[in-house]
PDB file of N, CA and C in Angstrom:
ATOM      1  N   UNK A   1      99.477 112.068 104.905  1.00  0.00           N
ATOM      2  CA  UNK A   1      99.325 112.087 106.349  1.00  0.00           C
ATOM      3  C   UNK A   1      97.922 112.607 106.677  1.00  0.00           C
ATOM      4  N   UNK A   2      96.805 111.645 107.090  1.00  0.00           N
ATOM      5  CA  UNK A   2      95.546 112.289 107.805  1.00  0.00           C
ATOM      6  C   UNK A   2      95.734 113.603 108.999  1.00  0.00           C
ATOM      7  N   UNK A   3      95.072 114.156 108.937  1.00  0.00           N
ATOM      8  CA  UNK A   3      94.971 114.649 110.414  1.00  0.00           C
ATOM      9  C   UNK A   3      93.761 114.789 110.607  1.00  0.00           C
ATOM     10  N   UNK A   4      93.800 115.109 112.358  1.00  0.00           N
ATOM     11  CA  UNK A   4      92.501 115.237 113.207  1.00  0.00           C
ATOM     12  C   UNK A   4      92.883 116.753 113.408  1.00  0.00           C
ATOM     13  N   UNK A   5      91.376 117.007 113.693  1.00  0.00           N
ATOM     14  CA  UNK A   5      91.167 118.506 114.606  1.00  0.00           C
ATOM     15  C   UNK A   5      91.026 118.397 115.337  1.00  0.00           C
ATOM     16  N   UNK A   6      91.589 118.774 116.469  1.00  0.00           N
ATOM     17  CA  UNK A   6      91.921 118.792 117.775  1.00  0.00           C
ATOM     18  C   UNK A   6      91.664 120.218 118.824  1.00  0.00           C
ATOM     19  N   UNK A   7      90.394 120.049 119.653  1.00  0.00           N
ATOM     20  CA  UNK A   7      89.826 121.510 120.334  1.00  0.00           C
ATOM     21  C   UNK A   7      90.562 121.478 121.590  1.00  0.00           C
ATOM     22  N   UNK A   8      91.207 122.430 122.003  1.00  0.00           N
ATOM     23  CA  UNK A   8      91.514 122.214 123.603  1.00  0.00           C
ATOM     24  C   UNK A   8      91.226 123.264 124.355  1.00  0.00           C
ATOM     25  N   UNK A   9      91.048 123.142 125.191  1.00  0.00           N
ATOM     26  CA  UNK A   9      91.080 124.235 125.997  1.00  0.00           C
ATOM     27  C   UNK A   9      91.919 124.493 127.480  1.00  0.00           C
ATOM     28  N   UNK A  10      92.650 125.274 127.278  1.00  0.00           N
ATOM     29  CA  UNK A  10      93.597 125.698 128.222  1.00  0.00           C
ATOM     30  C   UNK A  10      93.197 127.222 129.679  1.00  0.00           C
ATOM     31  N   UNK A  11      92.949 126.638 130.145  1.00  0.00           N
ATOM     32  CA  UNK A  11      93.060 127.265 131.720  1.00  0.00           C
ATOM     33  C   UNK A  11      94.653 127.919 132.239  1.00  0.00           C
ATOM     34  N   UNK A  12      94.263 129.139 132.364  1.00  0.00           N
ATOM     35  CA  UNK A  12      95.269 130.119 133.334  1.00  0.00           C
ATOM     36  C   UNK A  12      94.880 129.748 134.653  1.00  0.00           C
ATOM     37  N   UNK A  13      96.097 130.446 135.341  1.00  0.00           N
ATOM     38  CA  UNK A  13      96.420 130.150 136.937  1.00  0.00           C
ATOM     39  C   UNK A  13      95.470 131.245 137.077  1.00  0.00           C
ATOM     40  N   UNK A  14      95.093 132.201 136.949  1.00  0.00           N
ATOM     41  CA  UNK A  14      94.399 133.361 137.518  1.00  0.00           C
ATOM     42  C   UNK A  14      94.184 134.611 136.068  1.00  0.00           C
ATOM     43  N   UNK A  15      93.505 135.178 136.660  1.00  0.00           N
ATOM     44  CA  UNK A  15      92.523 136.331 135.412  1.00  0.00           C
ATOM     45  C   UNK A  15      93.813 137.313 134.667  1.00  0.00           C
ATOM     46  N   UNK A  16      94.442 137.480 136.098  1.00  0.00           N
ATOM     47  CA  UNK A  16      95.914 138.387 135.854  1.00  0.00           C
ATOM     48  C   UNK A  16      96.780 137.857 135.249  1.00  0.00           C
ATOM     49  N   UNK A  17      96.700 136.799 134.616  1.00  0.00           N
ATOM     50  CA  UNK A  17      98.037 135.822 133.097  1.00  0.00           C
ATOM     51  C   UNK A  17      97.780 136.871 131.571  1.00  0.00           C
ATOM     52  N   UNK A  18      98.853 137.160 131.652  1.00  0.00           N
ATOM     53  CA  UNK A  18      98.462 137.938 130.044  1.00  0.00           C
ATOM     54  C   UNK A  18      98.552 136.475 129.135  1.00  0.00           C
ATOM     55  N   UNK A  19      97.351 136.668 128.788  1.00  0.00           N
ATOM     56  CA  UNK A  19      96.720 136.015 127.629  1.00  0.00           C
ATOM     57  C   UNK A  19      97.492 135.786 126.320  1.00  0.00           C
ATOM     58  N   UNK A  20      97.821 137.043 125.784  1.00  0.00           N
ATOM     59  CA  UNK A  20      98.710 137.494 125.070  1.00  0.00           C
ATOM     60  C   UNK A  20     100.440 136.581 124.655  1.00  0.00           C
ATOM     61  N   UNK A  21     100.643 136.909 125.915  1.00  0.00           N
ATOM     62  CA  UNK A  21     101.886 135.768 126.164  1.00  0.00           C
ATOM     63  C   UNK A  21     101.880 134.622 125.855  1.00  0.00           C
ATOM     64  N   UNK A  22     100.754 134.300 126.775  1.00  0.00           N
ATOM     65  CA  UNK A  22     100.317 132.653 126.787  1.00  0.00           C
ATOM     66  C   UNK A  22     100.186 132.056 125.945  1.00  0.00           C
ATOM     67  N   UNK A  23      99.025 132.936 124.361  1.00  0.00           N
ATOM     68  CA  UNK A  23      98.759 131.807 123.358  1.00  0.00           C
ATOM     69  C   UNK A  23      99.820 132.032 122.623  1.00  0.00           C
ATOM     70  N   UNK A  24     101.148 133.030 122.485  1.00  0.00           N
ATOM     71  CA  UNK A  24     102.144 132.988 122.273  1.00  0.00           C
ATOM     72  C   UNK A  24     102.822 132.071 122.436  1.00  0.00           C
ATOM     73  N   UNK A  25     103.499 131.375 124.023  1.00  0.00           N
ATOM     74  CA  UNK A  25     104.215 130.328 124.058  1.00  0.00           C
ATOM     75  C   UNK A  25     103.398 129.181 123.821  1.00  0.00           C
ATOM     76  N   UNK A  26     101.714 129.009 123.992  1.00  0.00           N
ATOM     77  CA  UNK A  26     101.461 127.923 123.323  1.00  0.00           C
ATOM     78  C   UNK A  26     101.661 127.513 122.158  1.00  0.00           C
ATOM     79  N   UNK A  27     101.712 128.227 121.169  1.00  0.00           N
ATOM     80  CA  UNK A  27     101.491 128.042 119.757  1.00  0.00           C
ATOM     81  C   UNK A  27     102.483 127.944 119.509  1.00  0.00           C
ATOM     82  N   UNK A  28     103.809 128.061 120.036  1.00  0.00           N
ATOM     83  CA  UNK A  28     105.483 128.414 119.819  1.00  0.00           C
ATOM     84  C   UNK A  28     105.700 126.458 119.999  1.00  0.00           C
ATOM     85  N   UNK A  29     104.745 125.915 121.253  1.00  0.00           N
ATOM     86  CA  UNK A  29     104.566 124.625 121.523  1.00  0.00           C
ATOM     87  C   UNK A  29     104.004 123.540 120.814  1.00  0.00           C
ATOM     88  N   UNK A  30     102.998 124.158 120.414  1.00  0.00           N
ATOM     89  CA  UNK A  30     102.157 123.219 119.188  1.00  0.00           C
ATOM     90  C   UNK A  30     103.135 123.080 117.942  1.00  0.00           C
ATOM     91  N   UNK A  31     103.310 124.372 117.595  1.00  0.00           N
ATOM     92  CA  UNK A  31     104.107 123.905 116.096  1.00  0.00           C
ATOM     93  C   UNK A  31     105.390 123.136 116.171  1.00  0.00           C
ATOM     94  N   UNK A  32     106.220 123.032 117.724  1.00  0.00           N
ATOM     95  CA  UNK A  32     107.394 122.267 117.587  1.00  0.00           C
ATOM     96  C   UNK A  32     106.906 120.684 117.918  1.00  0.00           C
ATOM     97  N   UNK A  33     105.626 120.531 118.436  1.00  0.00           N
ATOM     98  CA  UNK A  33     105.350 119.070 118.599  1.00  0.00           C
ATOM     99  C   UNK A  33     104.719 118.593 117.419  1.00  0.00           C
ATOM    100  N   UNK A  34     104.701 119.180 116.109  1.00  0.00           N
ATOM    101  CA  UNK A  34     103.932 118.901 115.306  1.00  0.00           C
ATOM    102  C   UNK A  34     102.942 118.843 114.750  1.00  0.00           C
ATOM    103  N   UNK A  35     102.215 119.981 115.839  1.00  0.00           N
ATOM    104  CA  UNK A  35     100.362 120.596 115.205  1.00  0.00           C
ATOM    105  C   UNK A  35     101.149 121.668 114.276  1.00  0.00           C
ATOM    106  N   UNK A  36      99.362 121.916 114.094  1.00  0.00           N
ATOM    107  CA  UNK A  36      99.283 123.094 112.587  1.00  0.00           C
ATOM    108  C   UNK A  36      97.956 123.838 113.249  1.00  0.00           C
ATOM    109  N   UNK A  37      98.482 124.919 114.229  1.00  0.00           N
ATOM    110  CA  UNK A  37      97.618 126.238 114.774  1.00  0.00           C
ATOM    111  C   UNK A  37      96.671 126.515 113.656  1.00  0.00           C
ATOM    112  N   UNK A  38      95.366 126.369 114.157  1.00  0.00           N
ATOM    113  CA  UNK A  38      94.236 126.745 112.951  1.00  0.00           C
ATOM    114  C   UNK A  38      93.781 128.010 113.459  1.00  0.00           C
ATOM    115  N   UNK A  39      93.453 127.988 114.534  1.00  0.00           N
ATOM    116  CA  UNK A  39      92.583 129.149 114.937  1.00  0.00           C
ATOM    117  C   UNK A  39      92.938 129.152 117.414  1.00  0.00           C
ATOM    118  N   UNK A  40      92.954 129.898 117.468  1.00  0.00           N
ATOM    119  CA  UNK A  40      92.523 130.185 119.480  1.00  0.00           C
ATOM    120  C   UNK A  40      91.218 131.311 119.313  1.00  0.00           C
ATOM    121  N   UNK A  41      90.738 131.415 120.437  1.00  0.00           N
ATOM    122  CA  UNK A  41      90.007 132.173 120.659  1.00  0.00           C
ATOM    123  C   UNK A  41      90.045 132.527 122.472  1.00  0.00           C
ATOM    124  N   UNK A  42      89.623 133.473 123.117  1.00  0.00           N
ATOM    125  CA  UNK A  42      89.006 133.800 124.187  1.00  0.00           C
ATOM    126  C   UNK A  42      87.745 133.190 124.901  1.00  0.00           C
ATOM    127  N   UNK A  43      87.603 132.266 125.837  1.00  0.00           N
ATOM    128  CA  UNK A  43      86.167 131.862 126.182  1.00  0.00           C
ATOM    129  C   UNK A  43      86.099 132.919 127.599  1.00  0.00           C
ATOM    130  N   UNK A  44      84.800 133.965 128.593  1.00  0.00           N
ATOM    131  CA  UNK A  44      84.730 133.839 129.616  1.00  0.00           C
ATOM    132  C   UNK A  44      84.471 133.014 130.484  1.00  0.00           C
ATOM    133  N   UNK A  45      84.815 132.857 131.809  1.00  0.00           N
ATOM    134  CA  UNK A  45      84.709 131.494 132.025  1.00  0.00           C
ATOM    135  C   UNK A  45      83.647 132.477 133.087  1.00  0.00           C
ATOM    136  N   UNK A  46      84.369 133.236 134.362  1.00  0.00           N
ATOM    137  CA  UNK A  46      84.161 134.016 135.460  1.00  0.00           C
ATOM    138  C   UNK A  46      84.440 135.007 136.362  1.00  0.00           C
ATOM    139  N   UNK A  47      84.169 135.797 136.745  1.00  0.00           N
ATOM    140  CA  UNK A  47      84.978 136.455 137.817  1.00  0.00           C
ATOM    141  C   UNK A  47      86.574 137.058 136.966  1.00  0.00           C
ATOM    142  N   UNK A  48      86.382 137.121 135.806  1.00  0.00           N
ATOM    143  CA  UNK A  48      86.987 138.177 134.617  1.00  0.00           C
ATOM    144  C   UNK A  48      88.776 136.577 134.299  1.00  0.00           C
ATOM    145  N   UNK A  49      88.039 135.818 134.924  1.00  0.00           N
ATOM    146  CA  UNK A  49      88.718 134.464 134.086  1.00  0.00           C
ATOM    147  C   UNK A  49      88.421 134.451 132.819  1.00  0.00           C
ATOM    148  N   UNK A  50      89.520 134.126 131.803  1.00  0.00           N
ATOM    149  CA  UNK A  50      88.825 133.540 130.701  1.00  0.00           C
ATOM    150  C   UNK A  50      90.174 132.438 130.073  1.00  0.00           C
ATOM    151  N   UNK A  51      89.368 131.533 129.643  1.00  0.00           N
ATOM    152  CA  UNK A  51      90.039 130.389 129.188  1.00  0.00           C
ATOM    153  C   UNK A  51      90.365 130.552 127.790  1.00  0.00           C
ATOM    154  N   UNK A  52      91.486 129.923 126.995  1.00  0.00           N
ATOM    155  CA  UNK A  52      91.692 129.836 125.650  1.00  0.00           C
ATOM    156  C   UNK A  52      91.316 128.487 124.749  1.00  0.00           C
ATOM    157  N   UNK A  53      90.517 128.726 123.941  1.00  0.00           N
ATOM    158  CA  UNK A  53      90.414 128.042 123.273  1.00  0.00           C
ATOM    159  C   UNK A  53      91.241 127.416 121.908  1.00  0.00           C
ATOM    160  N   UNK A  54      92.039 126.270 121.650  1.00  0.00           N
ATOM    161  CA  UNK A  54      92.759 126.249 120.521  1.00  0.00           C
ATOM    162  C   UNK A  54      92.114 125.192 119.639  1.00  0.00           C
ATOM    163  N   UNK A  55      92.286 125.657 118.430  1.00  0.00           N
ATOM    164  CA  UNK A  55      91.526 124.403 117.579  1.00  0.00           C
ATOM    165  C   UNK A  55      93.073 124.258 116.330  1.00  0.00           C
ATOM    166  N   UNK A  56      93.490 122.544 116.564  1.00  0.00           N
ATOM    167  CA  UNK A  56      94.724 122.756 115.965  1.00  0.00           C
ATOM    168  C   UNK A  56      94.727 121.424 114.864  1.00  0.00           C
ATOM    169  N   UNK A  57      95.527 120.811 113.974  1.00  0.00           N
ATOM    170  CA  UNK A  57      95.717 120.048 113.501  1.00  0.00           C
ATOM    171  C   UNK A  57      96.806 119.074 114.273  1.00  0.00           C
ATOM    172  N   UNK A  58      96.314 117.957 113.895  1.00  0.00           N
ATOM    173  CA  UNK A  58      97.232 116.907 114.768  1.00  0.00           C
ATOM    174  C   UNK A  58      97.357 115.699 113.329  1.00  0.00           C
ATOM    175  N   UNK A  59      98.629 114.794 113.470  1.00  0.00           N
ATOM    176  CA  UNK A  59      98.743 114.301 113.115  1.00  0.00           C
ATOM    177  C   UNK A  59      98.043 113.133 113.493  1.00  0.00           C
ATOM    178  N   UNK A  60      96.878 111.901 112.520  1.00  0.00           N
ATOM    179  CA  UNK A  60      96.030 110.887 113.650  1.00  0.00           C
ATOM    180  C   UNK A  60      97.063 109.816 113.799  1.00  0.00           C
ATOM    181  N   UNK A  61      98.242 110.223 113.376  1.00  0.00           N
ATOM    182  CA  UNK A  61      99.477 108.813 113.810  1.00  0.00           C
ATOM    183  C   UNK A  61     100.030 109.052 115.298  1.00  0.00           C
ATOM    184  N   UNK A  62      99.941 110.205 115.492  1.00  0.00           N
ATOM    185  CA  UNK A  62     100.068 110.600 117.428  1.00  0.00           C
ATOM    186  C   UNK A  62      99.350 110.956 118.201  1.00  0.00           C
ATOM    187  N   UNK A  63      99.621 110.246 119.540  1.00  0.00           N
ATOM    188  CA  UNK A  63      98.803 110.517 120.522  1.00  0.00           C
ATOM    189  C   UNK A  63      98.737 112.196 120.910  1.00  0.00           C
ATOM    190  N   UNK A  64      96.954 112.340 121.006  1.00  0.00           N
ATOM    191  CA  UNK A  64      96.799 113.323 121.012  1.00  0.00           C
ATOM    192  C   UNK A  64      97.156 113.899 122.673  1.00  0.00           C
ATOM    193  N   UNK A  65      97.713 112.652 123.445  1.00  0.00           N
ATOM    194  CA  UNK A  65      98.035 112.844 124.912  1.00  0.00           C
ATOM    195  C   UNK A  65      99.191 113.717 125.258  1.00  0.00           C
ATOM    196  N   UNK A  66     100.079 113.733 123.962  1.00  0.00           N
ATOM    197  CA  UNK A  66     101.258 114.981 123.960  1.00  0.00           C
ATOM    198  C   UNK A  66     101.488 116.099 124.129  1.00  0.00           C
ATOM    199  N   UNK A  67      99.843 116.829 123.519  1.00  0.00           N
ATOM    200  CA  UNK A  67      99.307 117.607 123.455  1.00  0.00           C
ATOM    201  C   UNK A  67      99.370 118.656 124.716  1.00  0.00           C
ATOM    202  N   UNK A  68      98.354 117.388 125.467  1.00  0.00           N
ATOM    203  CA  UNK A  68      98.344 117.873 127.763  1.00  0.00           C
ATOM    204  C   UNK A  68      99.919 117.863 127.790  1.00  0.00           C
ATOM    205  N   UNK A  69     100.850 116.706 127.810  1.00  0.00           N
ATOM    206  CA  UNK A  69     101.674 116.635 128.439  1.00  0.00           C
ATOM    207  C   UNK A  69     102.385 117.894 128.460  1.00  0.00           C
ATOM    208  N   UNK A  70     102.800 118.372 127.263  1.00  0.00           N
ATOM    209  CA  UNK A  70     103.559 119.040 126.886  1.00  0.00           C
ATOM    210  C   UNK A  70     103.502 120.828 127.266  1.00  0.00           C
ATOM    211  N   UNK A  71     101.886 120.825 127.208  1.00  0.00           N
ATOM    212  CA  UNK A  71     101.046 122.257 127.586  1.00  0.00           C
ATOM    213  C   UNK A  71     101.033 122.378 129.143  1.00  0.00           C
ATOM    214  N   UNK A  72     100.916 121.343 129.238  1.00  0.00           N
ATOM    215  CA  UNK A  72     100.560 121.429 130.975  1.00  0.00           C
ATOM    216  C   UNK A  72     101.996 121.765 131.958  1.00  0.00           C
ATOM    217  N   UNK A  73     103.038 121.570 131.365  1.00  0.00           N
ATOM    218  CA  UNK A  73     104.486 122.327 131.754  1.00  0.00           C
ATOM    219  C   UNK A  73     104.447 123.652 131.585  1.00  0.00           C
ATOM    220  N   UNK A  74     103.945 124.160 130.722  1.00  0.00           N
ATOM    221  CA  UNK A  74     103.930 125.952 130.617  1.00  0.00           C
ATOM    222  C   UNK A  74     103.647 127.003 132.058  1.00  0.00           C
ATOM    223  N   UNK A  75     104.161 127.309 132.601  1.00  0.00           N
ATOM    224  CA  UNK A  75     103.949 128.581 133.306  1.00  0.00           C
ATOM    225  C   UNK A  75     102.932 129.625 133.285  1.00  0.00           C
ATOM    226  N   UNK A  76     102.128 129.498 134.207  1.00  0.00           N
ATOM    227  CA  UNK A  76     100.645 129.809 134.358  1.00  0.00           C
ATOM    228  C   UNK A  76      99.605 129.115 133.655  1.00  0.00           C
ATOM    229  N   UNK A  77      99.695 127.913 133.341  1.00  0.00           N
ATOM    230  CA  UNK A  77      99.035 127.305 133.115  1.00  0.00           C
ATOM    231  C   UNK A  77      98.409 126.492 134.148  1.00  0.00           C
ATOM    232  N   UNK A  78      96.812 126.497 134.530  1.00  0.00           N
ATOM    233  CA  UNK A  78      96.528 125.464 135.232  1.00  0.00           C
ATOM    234  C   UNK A  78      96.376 124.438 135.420  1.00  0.00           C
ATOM    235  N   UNK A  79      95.243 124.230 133.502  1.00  0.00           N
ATOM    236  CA  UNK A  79      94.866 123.190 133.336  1.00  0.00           C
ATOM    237  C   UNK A  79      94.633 122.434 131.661  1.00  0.00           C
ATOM    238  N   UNK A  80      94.816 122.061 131.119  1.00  0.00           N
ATOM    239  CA  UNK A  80      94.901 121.929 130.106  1.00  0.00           C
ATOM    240  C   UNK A  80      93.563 120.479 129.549  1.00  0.00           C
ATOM    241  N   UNK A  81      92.765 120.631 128.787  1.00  0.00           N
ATOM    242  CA  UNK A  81      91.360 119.813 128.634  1.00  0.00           C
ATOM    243  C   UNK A  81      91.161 119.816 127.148  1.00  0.00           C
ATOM    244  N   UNK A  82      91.587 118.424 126.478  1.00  0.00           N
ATOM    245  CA  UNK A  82      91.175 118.133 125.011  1.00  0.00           C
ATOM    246  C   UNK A  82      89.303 117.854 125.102  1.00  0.00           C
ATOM    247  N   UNK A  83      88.734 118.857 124.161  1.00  0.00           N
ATOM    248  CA  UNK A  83      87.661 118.720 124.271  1.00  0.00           C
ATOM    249  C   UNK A  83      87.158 118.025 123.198  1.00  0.00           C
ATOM    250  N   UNK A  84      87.507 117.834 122.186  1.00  0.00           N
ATOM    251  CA  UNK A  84      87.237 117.650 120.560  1.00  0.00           C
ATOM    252  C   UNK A  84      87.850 117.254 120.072  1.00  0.00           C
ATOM    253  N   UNK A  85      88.104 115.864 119.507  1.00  0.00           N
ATOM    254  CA  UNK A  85      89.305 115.058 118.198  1.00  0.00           C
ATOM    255  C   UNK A  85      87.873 114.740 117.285  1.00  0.00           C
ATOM    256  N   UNK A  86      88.351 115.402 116.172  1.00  0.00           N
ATOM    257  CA  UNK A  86      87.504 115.028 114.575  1.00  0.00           C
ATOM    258  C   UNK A  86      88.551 114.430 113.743  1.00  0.00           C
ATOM    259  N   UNK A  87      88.198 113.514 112.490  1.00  0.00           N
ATOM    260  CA  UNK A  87      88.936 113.502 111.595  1.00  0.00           C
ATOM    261  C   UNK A  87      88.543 114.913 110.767  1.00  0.00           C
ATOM    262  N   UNK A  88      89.840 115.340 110.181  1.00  0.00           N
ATOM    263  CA  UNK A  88      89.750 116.465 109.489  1.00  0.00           C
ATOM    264  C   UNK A  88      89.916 116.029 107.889  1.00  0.00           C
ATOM    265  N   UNK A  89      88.859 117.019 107.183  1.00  0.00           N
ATOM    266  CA  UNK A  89      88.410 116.423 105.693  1.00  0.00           C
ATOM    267  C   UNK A  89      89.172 117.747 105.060  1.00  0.00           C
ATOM    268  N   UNK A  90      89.446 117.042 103.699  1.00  0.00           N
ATOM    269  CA  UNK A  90      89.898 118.727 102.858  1.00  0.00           C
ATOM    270  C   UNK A  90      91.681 118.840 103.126  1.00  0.00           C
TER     271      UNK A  90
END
């Protein structure tokens, strides 16, 4: 099975979303749709916003559109933005 690396970045409703939580139920999300959590990180965005960054494995036999669909239902989530599909080597 190939996979791609897949960057996204996910937007909170406001600065006050514990973070914490969040990449919690994301990642609780990714692994039941079939990614493989590589790494998140913290981006600042503004005004003590900060966005999460996820960099995940995807299978390249599915649409990486599952991804939004699926994230973008989460609770305090605003916005959800695939920034990056690579094929992944190794």
């Amino acid at each position: 099975m190939a996979l791609a690396a897949v960057t996204i970045r996910v937007m909170p409703t406001s600065p006050q979303v514990d973070l914490k939580k969040l990449k919690n139920e994301i990642e609780k999300i990714i692994t039941k749709i079939g990614g493989i959590l590589h790494s998140n990180e913290e981006q600042p965005i503004a005004f003590g916003l900060k966005a999460i960054i996820f960099i995940i494995g995807w299978p390249e036999s599915k649409d990486p559109d599952v991804i939004e669909s699926e994230l973008a239902k989460v609770k305090d989530v605003n916005s959800i933005e695939i920034t990056d599909v690579r094929r992944a080597f190794g």
